[in-house]
Protein backbone atom coordinates (compact mmCIF):
# COMPACT_ATOMS: atom_id res chain seq x y z
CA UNK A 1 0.00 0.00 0.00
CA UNK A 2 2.41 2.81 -1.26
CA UNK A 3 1.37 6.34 -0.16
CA UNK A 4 -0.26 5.67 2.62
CA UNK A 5 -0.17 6.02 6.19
CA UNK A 6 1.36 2.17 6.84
CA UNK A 7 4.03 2.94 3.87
CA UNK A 8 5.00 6.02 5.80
CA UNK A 9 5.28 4.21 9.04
CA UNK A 10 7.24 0.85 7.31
CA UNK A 11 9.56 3.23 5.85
CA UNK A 12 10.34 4.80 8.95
CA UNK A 13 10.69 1.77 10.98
CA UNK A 14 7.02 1.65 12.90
CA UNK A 15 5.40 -0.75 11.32
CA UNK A 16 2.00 -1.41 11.15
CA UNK A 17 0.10 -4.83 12.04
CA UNK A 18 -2.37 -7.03 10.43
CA UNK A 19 -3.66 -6.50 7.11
CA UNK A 20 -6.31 -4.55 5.62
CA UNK A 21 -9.45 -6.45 5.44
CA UNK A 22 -11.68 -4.47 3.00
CA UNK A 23 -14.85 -4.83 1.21
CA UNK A 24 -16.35 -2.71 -1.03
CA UNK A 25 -19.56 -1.15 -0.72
CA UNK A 26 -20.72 -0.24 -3.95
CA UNK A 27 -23.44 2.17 -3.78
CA UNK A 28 -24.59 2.05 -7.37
CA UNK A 29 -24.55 -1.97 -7.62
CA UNK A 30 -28.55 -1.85 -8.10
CA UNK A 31 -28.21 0.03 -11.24
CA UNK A 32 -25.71 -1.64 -12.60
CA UNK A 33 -25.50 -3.94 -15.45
CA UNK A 34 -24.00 -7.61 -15.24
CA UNK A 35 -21.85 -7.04 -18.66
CA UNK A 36 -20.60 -3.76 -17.79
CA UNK A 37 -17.81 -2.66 -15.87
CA UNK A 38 -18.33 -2.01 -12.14
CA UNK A 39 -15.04 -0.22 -11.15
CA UNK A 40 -11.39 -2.07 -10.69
CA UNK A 41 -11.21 -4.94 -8.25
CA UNK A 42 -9.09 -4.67 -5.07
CA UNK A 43 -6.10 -6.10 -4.68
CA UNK A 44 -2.92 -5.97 -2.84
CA UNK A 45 -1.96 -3.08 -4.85
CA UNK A 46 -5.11 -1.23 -3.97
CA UNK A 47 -4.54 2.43 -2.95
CA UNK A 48 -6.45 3.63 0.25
CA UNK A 49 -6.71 6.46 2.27
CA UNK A 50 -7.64 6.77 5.89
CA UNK A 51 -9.65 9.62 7.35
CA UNK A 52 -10.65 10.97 10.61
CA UNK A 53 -12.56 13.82 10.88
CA UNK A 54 -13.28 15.40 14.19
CA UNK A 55 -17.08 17.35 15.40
CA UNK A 56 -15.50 19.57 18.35
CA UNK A 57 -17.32 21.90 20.39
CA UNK A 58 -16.78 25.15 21.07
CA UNK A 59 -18.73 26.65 24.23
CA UNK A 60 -17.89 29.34 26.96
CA UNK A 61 -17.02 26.63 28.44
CA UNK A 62 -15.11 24.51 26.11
CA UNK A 63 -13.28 27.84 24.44
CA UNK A 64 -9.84 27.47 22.38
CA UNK A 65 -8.06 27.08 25.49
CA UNK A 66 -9.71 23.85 26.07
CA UNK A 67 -9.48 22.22 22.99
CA UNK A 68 -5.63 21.16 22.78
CA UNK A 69 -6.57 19.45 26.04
CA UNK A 70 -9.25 17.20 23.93
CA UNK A 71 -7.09 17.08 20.89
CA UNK A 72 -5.00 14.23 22.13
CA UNK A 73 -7.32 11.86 22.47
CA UNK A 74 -8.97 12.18 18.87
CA UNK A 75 -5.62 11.89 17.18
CA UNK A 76 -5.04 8.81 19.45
CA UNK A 77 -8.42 7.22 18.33
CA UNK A 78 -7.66 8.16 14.62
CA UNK A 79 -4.23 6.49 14.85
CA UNK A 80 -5.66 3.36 16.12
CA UNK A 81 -7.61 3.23 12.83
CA UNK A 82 -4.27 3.98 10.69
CA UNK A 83 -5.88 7.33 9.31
CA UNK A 84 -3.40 9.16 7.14
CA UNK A 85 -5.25 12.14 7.80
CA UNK A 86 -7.22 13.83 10.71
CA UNK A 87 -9.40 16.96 10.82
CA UNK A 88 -11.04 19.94 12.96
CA UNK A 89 -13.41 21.87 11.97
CA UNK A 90 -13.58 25.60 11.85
CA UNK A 91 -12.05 28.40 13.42
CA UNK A 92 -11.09 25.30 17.24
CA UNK A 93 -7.44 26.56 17.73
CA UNK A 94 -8.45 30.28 18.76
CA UNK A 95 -8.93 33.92 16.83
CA UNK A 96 -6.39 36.66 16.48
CA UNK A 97 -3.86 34.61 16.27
CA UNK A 98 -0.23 33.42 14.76
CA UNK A 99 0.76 30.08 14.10
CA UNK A 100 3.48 31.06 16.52
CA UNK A 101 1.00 30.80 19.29
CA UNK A 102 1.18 27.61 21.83
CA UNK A 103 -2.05 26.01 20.99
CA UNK A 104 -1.20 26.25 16.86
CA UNK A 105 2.14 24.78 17.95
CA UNK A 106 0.91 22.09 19.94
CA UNK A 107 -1.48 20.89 17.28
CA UNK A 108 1.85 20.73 15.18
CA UNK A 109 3.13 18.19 17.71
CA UNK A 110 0.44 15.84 18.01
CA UNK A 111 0.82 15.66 13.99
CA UNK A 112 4.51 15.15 14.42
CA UNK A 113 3.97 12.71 17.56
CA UNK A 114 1.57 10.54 15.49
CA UNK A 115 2.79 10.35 11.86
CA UNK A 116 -0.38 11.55 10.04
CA UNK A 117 -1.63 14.76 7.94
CA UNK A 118 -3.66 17.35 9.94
CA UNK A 119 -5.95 19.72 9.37
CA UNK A 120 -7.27 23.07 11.64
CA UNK A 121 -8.69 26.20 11.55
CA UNK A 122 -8.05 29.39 13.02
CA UNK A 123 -8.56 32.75 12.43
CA UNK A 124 -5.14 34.03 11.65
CA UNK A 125 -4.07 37.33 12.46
CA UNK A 126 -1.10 38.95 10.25
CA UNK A 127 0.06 42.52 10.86
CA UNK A 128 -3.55 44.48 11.26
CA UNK A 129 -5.20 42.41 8.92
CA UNK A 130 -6.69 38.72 9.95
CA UNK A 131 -8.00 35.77 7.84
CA UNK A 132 -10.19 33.18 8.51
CA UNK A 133 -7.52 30.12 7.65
CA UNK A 134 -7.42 26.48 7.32
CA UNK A 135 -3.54 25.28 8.22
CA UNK A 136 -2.74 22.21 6.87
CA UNK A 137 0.34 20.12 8.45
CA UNK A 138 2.24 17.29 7.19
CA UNK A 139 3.02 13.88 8.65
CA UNK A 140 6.39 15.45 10.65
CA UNK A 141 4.56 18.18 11.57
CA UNK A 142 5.81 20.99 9.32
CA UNK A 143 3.13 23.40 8.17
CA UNK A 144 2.11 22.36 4.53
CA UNK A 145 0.20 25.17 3.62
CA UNK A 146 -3.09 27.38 4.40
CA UNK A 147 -6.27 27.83 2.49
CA UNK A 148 -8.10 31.19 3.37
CA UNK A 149 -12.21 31.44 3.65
CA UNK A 150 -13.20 32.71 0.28
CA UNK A 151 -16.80 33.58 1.35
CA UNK A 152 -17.21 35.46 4.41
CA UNK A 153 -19.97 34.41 6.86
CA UNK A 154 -21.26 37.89 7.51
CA UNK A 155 -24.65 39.32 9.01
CA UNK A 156 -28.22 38.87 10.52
CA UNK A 157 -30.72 36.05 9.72
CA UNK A 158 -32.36 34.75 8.19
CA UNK A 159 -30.21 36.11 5.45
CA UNK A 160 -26.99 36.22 6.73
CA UNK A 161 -26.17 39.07 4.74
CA UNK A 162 -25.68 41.83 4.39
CA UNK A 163 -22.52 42.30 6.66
CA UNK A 164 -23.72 44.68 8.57
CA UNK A 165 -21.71 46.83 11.72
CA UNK A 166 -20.95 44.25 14.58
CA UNK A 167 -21.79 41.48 12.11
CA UNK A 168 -18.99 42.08 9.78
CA UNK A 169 -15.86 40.67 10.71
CA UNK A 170 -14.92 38.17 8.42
CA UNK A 171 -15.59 40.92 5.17
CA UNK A 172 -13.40 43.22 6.88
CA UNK A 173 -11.01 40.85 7.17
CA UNK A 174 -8.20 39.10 4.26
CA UNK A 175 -10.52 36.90 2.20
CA UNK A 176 -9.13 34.60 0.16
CA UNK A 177 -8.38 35.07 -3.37
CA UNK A 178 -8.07 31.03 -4.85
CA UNK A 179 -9.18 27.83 -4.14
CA UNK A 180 -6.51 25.42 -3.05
CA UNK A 181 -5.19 21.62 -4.18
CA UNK A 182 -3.03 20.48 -1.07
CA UNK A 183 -0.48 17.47 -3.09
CA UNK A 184 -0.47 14.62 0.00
CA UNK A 185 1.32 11.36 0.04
CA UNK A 186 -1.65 9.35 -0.68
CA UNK A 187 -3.54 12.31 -3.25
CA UNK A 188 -4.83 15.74 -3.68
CA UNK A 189 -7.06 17.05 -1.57
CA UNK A 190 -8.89 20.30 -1.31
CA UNK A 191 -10.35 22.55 2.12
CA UNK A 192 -13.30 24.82 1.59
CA UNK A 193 -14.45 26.40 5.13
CA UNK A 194 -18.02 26.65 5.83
CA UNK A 195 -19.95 29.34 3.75
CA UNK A 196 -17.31 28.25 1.36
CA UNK A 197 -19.71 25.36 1.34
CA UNK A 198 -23.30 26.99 -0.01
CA UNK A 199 -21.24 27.41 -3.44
CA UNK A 200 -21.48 25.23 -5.81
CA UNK A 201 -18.49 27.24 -7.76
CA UNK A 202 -16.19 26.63 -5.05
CA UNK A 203 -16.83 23.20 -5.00
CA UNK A 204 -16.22 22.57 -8.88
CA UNK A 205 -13.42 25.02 -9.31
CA UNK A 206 -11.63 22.88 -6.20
CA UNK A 207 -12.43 19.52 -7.83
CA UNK A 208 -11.03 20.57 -11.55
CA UNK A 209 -8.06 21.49 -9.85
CA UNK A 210 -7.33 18.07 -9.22
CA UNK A 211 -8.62 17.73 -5.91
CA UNK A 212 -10.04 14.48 -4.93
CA UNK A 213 -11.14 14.34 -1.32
CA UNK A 214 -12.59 17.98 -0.51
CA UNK A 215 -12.80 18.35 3.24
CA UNK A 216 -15.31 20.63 4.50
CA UNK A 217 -14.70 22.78 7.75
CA UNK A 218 -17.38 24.22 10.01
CA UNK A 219 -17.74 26.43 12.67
CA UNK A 220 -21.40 26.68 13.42
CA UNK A 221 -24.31 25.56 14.84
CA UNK A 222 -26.80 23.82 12.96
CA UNK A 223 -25.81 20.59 10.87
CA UNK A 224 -23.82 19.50 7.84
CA UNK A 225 -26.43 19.82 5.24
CA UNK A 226 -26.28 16.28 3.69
CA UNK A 227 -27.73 17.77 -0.29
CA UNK A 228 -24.73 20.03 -0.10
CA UNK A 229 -22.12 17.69 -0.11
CA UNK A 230 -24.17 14.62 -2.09
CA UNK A 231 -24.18 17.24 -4.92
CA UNK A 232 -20.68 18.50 -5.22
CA UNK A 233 -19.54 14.55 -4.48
CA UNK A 234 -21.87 13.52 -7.16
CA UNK A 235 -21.16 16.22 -10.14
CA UNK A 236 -17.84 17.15 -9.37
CA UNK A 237 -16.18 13.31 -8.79
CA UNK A 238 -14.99 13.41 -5.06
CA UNK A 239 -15.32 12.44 -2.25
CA UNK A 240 -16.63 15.08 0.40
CA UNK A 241 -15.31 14.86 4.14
CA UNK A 242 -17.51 17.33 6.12
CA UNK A 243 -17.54 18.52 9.77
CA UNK A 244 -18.65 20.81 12.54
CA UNK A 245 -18.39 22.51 15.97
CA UNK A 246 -21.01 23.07 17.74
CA UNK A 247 -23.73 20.75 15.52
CA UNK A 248 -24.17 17.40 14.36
CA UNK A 249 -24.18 15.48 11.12
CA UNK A 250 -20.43 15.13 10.38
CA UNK A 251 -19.66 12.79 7.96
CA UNK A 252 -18.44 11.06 4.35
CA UNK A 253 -19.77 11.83 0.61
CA UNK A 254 -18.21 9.19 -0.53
CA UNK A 255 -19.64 8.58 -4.24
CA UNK A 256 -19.45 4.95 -3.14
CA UNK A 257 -15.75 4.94 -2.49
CA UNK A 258 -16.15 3.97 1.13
CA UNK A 259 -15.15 0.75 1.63
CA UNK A 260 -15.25 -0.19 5.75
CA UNK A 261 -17.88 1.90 7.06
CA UNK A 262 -19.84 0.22 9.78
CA UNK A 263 -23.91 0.27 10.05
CA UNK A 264 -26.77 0.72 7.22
CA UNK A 265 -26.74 3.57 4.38
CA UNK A 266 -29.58 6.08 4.94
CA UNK A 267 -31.08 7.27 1.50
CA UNK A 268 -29.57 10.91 0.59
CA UNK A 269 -27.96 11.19 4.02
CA UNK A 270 -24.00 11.17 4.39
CA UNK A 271 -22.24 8.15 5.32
CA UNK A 272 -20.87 7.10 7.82
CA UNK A 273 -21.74 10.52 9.75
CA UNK A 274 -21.83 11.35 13.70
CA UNK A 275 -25.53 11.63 14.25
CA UNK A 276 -26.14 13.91 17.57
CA UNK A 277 -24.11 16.87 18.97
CA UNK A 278 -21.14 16.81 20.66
CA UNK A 279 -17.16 16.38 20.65
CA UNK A 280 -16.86 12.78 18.41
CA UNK A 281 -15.12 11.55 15.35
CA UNK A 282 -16.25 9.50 12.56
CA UNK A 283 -13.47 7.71 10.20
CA UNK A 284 -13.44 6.10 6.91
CA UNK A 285 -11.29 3.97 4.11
CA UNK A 286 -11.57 6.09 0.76
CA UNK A 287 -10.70 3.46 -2.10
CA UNK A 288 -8.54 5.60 -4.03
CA UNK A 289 -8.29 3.69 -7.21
CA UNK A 290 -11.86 3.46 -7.16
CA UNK A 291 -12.60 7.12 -7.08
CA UNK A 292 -9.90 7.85 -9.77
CA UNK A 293 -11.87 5.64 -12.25
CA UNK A 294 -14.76 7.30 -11.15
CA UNK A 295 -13.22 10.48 -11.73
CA UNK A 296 -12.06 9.36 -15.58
CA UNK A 297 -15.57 8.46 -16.12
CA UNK A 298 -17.67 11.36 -15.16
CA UNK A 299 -19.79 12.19 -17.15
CA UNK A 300 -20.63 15.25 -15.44
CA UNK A 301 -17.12 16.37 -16.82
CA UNK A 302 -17.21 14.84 -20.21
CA UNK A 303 -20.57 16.20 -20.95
CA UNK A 304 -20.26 19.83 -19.48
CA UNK A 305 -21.07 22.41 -21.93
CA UNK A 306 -18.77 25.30 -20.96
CA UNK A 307 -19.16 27.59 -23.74
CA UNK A 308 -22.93 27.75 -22.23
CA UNK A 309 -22.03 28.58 -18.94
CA UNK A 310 -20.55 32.07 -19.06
CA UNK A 311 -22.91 33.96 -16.95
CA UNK A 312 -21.36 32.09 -13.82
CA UNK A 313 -18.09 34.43 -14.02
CA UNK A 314 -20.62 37.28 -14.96
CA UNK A 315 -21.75 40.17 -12.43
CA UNK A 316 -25.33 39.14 -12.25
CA UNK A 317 -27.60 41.95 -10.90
CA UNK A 318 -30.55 39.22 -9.95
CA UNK A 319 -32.10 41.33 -7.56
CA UNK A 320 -33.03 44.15 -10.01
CA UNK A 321 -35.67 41.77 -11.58
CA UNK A 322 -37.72 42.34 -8.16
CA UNK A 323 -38.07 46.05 -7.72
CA UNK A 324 -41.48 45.96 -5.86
CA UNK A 325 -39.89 44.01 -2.86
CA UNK A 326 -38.20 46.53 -0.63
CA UNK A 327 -34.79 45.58 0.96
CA UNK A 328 -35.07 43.96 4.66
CA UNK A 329 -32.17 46.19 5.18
CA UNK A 330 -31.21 49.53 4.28
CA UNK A 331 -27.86 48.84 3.98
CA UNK A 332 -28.23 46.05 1.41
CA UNK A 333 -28.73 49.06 -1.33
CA UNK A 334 -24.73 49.58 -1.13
CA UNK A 335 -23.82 46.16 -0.46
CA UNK A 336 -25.27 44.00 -2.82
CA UNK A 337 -22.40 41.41 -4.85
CA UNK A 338 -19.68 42.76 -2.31
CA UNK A 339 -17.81 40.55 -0.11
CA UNK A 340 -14.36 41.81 1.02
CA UNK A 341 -15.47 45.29 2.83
C-alpha cells in the first residue's frame, strides 16, 4: 500500500500490524448492469486512504483554550484506525492569532507525535489584517500550507447578509483570493471552510483542480447539510469529508468509495456521519483507485457544456428583476455582490 499512512510508518521503521481487510460497498450496484464494468477490483496493490474527521465543540465553556486538552485523544483514536489524515473543523485553535501561538504549535506536535496529515482552523491574524484560515500540516509536523475562507460568513438572519456593523468581521477581514489543491502522500485534496460550502463554484473550481477528497470545515451551529455535499460529491467526482463545531451530522460523501464503514446507508444522508451533537469523530477507508476511475468516467465532466455557462463568471444583478420588494435592510442598497469590505 504505497502512499499511505502504513508505507510512511514501514519506511520509517514503525510498522503497522495485520492486514487490511476491506470490502467494497458499492453504492450504485442496483443500477448496474451484469456485462458492464463495475469499477477495478481490489487487490494488494489497492490504494487507500484513511480519514478521521473530528465534530469539536466550542462553548464558553469549552473555548480554544480547552481544545488542545481534547485534541489528544482524537488523534489517538484516529491512529488506532491507521488514518493518514485527521481533521477539525472551523475556526477550534483560537482567533487573532499566529501560528506562533502555543495552541497552533501544539497541534503541530500531536501531527509530528503521530505520523499523520492534519488539518485546523483558526482565524489568523497577520500585521492588522486577519484571515479566517485552514492550516494544513504534514506527517512530521511541518506546516504544509493554508487555504483562506473565500466567502465570508457575515450578518443577521435569516439572510446572513448583508454584513452589517458588529456582524462584519470576516468581510473586513483578508478573504481569500483562490481555491486550493493540497499534493499529500496518498492524493490531492482540497479545504473549503463553511460558507465556502453553499457554493457550488467553489466546489467545482476545487475539484477541476485536481482535488479528490474535498474536506469541509465548520464552525457553526446547525448541521452538515447532507444535499450540499451529495451534490458537489456527485457532479464534481470526489469524495466530500464534512464537519462541525457546535452541531451534528459530520460525515463522508463518498460517491461509493467507502469501503469499511460500519452500520446501514440512509437514503440521501451522508455516510458514515456522527448523528447527535457533541465532541466525536467518525473515520473512513476512501478506495482511491476506485474514485480515480470514477473520476475518468464522469460524465458530469465529459458532458459539461462550458461555452454555455458564461454567466457564472458574470456580475449578475438578480435582484433588479424584483423592484417591488423593498430591501429587509437599508444597507443592502450599497452592499449588494460585495464581499471583502
Amino acid at each position: 500500500m504505497k502512499n499511505t499512512r502504513r508505507h510512511f510508518l514501514m519506511s520509517s521503521g514503525a510498522g503497522m500490524a495485520g492486514a487490511l481487510g476491506l470490502s467494497l460497498l458499492d453504492a450504485n450496484r442496483a443500477g448496474a448492469r451484469a456485462d458492464r464494468p463495475s469499477g477495478p477490483k481490489p487487490d494488494a496493490g489497492t490504494k487507500f486512504a484513511k480519514i478521521t474527521l473530528v465534530q469539536l465543540q466550542l462553548t464558553s465553556q469549552k473555548g480554544p483554550d480547552s481544545v488542545v486538552e481534547r485534541m489528544p485523544a482524537f488523534f489517538e483514536r484516529a491512529c488506532e484506525y491507521g488514518s493518514d489524515l485527521i481533521a477539525f473543523p472551523e475556526y477550534v485553535l483560537g482567533s487573532r492569532i499566529t501560528i506562533e501561538h502555543p495552541r497552533v504549535q501544539r497541534f503541530f506536535e500531536l501531527a509530528r507525535a503521530h505520523k499523520m496529515y492534519a488539518v485546523a482552523g483558526l482565524v489568523e491574524q497577520s500585521g492588522n489584517r486577519w484571515a479566517t484560515t485552514a492550516l494544513v500540516v504534514d506527517r512530521n509536523g511541518n506546516l504544509l500550507g493554508r487555504y483562506l475562507k473565500s466567502h465570508p460568513a457575515s450578518g443577521p438572519p435569516p439572510h446572513f447578509w448583508p454584513p452589517l456593523k458588529g456582524q462584519d468581521n470576516e468581510a473586513r477581514g483578508t478573504l481569500g483570493s483562490q481555491f486550493k489543491v493540497f499534493h499529500l502522500d496518498f492524493g490531492p485534496i482540497g479545504i473549503m471552510q463553511c460558507y465556502d460550502g453553499y457554493f457550488p463554484e467553489a466546489w467545482g473550481c476545487t475539484s477541476y483542480m485536481g482535488a479528490e477528497i474535498i474536506l469541509w470545515i465548520n464552525g457553526r451551529a446547525g448541521m452538515i447539510e447532507d444535499s450540499h455535499c451529495l451534490m458537489a460529491s456527485q457532479a464534481y467526482g470526489c469524495v466530500v469529508a464534512a464537519n462541525i463545531t457546535n452541531g451534528k451530522n459530520t460525515g463522508f460523501a463518498g460517491l461509493g468509495c467507502i469501503s469499511d464503514a460500519k452500520g446501514t446507508p440512509e437514503e440521501s444522508r451522508l455516510f458514515p456521519r456522527i448523528k447527535e451533537q457533541g465532541d466525536n469523530c467518525v473515520h473512513a477507508t476512501v478506495n482511491l483507485d476506485r474514485l480515480r476511475w470514477k473520476r475518468k468516467h464522469l460524465r458530469t465532466m465529459h458532458q459539461r457544456r462550458p461555452e454555455m455557462y458564461h454567466l457564472l463568471t458574470q456580475d449578475v444583478k438578480m435582484w433588479q428583476d424584483y423592484p417591488e420588494i423593498p430591501w429587509d435592510y437599508p444597507e443592502c442598497e450599497t452592499l449588494v455582490n460585495r464581499s471583502q469590505l
